[in-house]
Protein backbone atom coordinates (compact mmCIF):
# COMPACT_ATOMS: atom_id res chain seq x y z
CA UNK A 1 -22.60 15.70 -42.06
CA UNK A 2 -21.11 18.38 -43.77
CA UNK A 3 -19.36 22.09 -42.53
CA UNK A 4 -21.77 24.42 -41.27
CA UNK A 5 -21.28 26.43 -44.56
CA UNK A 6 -22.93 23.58 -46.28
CA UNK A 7 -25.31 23.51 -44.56
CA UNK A 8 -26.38 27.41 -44.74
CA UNK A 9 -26.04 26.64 -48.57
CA UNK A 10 -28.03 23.42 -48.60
CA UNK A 11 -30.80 25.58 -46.14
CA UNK A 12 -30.66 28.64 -49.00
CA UNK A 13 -31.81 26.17 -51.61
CA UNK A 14 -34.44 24.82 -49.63
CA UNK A 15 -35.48 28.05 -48.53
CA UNK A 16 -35.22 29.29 -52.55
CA UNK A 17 -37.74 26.57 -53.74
CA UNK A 18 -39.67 26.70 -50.47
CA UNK A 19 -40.03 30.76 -52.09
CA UNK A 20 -39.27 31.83 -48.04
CA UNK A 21 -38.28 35.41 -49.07
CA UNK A 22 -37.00 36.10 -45.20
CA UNK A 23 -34.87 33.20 -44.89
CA UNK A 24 -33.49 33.60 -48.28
CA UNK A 25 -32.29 37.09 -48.07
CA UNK A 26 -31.08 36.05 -44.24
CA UNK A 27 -29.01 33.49 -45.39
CA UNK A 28 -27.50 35.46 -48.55
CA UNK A 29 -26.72 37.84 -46.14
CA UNK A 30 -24.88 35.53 -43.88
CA UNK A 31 -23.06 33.63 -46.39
CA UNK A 32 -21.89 36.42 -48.11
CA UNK A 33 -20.65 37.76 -44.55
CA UNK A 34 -18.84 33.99 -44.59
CA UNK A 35 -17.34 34.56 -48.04
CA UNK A 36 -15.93 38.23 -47.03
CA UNK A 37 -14.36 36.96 -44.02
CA UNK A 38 -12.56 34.08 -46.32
CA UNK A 39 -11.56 37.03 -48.65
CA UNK A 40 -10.17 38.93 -45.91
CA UNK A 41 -6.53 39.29 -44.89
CA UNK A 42 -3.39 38.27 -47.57
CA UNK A 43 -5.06 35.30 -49.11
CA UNK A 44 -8.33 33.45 -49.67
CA UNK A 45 -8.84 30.65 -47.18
CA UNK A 46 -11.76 28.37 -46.23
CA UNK A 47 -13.16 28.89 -43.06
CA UNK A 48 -13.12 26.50 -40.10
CA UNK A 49 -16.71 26.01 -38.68
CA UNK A 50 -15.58 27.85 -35.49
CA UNK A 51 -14.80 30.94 -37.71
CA UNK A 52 -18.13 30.55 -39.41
CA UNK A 53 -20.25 30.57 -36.25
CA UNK A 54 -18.03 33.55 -35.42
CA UNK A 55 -18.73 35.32 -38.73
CA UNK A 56 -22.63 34.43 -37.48
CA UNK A 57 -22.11 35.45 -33.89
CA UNK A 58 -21.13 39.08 -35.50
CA UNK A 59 -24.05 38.92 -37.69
CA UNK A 60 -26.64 37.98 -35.13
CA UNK A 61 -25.33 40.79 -32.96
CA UNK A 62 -25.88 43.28 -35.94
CA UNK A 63 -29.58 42.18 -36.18
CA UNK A 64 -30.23 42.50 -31.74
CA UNK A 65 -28.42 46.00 -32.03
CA UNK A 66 -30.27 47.14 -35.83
CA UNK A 67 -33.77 45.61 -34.04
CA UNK A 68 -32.91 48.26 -30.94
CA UNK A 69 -32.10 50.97 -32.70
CA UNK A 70 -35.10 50.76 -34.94
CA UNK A 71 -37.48 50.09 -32.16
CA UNK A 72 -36.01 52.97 -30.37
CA UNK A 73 -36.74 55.38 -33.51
CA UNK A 74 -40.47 54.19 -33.46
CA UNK A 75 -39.76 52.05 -36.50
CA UNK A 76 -41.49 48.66 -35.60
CA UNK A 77 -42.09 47.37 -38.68
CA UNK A 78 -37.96 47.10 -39.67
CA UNK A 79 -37.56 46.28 -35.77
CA UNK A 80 -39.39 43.07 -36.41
CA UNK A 81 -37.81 42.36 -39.44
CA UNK A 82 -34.76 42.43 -37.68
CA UNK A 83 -35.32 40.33 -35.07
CA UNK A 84 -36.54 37.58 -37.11
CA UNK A 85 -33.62 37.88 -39.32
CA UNK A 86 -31.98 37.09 -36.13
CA UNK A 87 -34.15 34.21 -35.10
CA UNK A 88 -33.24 32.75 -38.19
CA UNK A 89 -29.37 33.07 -37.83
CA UNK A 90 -29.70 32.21 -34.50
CA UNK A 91 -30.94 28.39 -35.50
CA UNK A 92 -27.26 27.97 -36.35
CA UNK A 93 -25.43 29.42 -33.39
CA UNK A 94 -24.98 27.02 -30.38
CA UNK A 95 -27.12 27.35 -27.45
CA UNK A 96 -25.88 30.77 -25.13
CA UNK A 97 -25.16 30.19 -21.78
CA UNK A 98 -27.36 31.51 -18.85
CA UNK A 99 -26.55 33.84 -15.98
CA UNK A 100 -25.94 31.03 -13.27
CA UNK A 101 -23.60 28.89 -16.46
CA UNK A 102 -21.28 32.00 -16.95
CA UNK A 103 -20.93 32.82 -12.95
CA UNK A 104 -19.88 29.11 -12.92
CA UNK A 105 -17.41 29.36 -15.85
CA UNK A 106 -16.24 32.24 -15.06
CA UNK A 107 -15.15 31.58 -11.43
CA UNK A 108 -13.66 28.18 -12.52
CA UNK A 109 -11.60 30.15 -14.72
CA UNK A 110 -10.72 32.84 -12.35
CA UNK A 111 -9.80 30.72 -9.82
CA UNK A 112 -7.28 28.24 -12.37
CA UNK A 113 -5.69 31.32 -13.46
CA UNK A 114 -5.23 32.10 -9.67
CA UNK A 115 -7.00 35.90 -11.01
CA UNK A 116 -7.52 38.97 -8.62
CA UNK A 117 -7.86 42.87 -9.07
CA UNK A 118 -7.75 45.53 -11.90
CA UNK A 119 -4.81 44.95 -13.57
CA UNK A 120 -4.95 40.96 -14.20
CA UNK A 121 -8.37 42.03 -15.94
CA UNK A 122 -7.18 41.15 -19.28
CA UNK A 123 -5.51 37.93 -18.71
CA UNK A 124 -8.62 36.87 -16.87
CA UNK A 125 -11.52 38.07 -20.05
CA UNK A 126 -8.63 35.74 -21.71
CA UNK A 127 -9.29 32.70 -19.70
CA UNK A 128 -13.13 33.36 -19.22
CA UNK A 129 -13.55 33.73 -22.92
CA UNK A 130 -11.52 30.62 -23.33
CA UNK A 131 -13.98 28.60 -21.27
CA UNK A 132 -16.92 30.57 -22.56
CA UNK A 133 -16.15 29.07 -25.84
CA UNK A 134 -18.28 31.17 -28.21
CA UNK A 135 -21.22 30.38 -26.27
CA UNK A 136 -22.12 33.62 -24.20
CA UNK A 137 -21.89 37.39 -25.62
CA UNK A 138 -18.57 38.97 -24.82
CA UNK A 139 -20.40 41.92 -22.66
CA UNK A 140 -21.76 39.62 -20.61
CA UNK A 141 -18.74 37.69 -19.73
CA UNK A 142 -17.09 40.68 -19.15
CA UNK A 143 -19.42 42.40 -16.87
CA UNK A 144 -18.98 38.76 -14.71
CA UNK A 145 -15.35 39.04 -14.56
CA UNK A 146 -15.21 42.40 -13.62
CA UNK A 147 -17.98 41.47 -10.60
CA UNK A 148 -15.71 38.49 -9.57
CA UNK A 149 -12.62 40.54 -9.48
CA UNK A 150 -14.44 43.42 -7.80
CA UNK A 151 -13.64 46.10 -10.43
């Protein structure tokens, strides 16, 4: 199998002749998210597929906050919109971790990194992010962390 940006690509053309106009615009969208991020900084790279689900992390994120804003301003019709632009992004991103997973990680990590109070807070969002691995929303990792070191 190929990188993860094939397969967005490969998923775009079937989604092209399919004539899906949602997941077509979603996934120009994304991949041209990917293609800024490879532009970015001193000189053009290729992404690893780590950075790409990264890249699609951020853009998922937009999409949950855009959804909230819109359904907050009584606009339901973009709300929806939104979210499904986000289901669809979010058939790419790994499965997230629930409440009961991250507690778990979290004190494993805590407790290898020998952790406690305030000020080792940002060693310890270090480790827990570390064993995290991509798979949990930042916020909620931190909001663990600083339960388990009682801040």
């Amino acid at each position: 199998m190929g990188t993860l940006k094939d397969r967005l690509n490969d998923d775009l053309h079937t989604a092209m002749k399919a004539r899906d106009e949602l997941t077509t615009a979603t996934l120009r969208m994304t991949l041209a998210a990917v293609r800024n991020a490879e532009v970015a900084g001193s000189s053009a790279r290729a992404l690893t597929d780590d950075e790409v689900l990264a890249v699609l992390g951020k853009e998922a994120k937009k999409r949950r906050e855009a959804a909230t804003a819109f359904a907050d301003a009584g606009r339901g019709e973009q709300a929806a919109k939104e979210r499904s632009e986000g289901e669809i992004i979010d058939r790419y991103l790994p499965k997230q971790l629930s409440d009961e997973e991250i507690t778990e990680l979290v004190a494993g990590a805590l407790s290898a990194g020998g952790f406690s109070g305030k000020a080792q807070m940002g060693p310890a969002m270090k480790a827990a992010q570390a064993a995290v691995a991509g798979r949990a929303e930042g916020g909620r990792v931190a909001a663990e962390v600083r339960r388990q070191l009682g801040v």
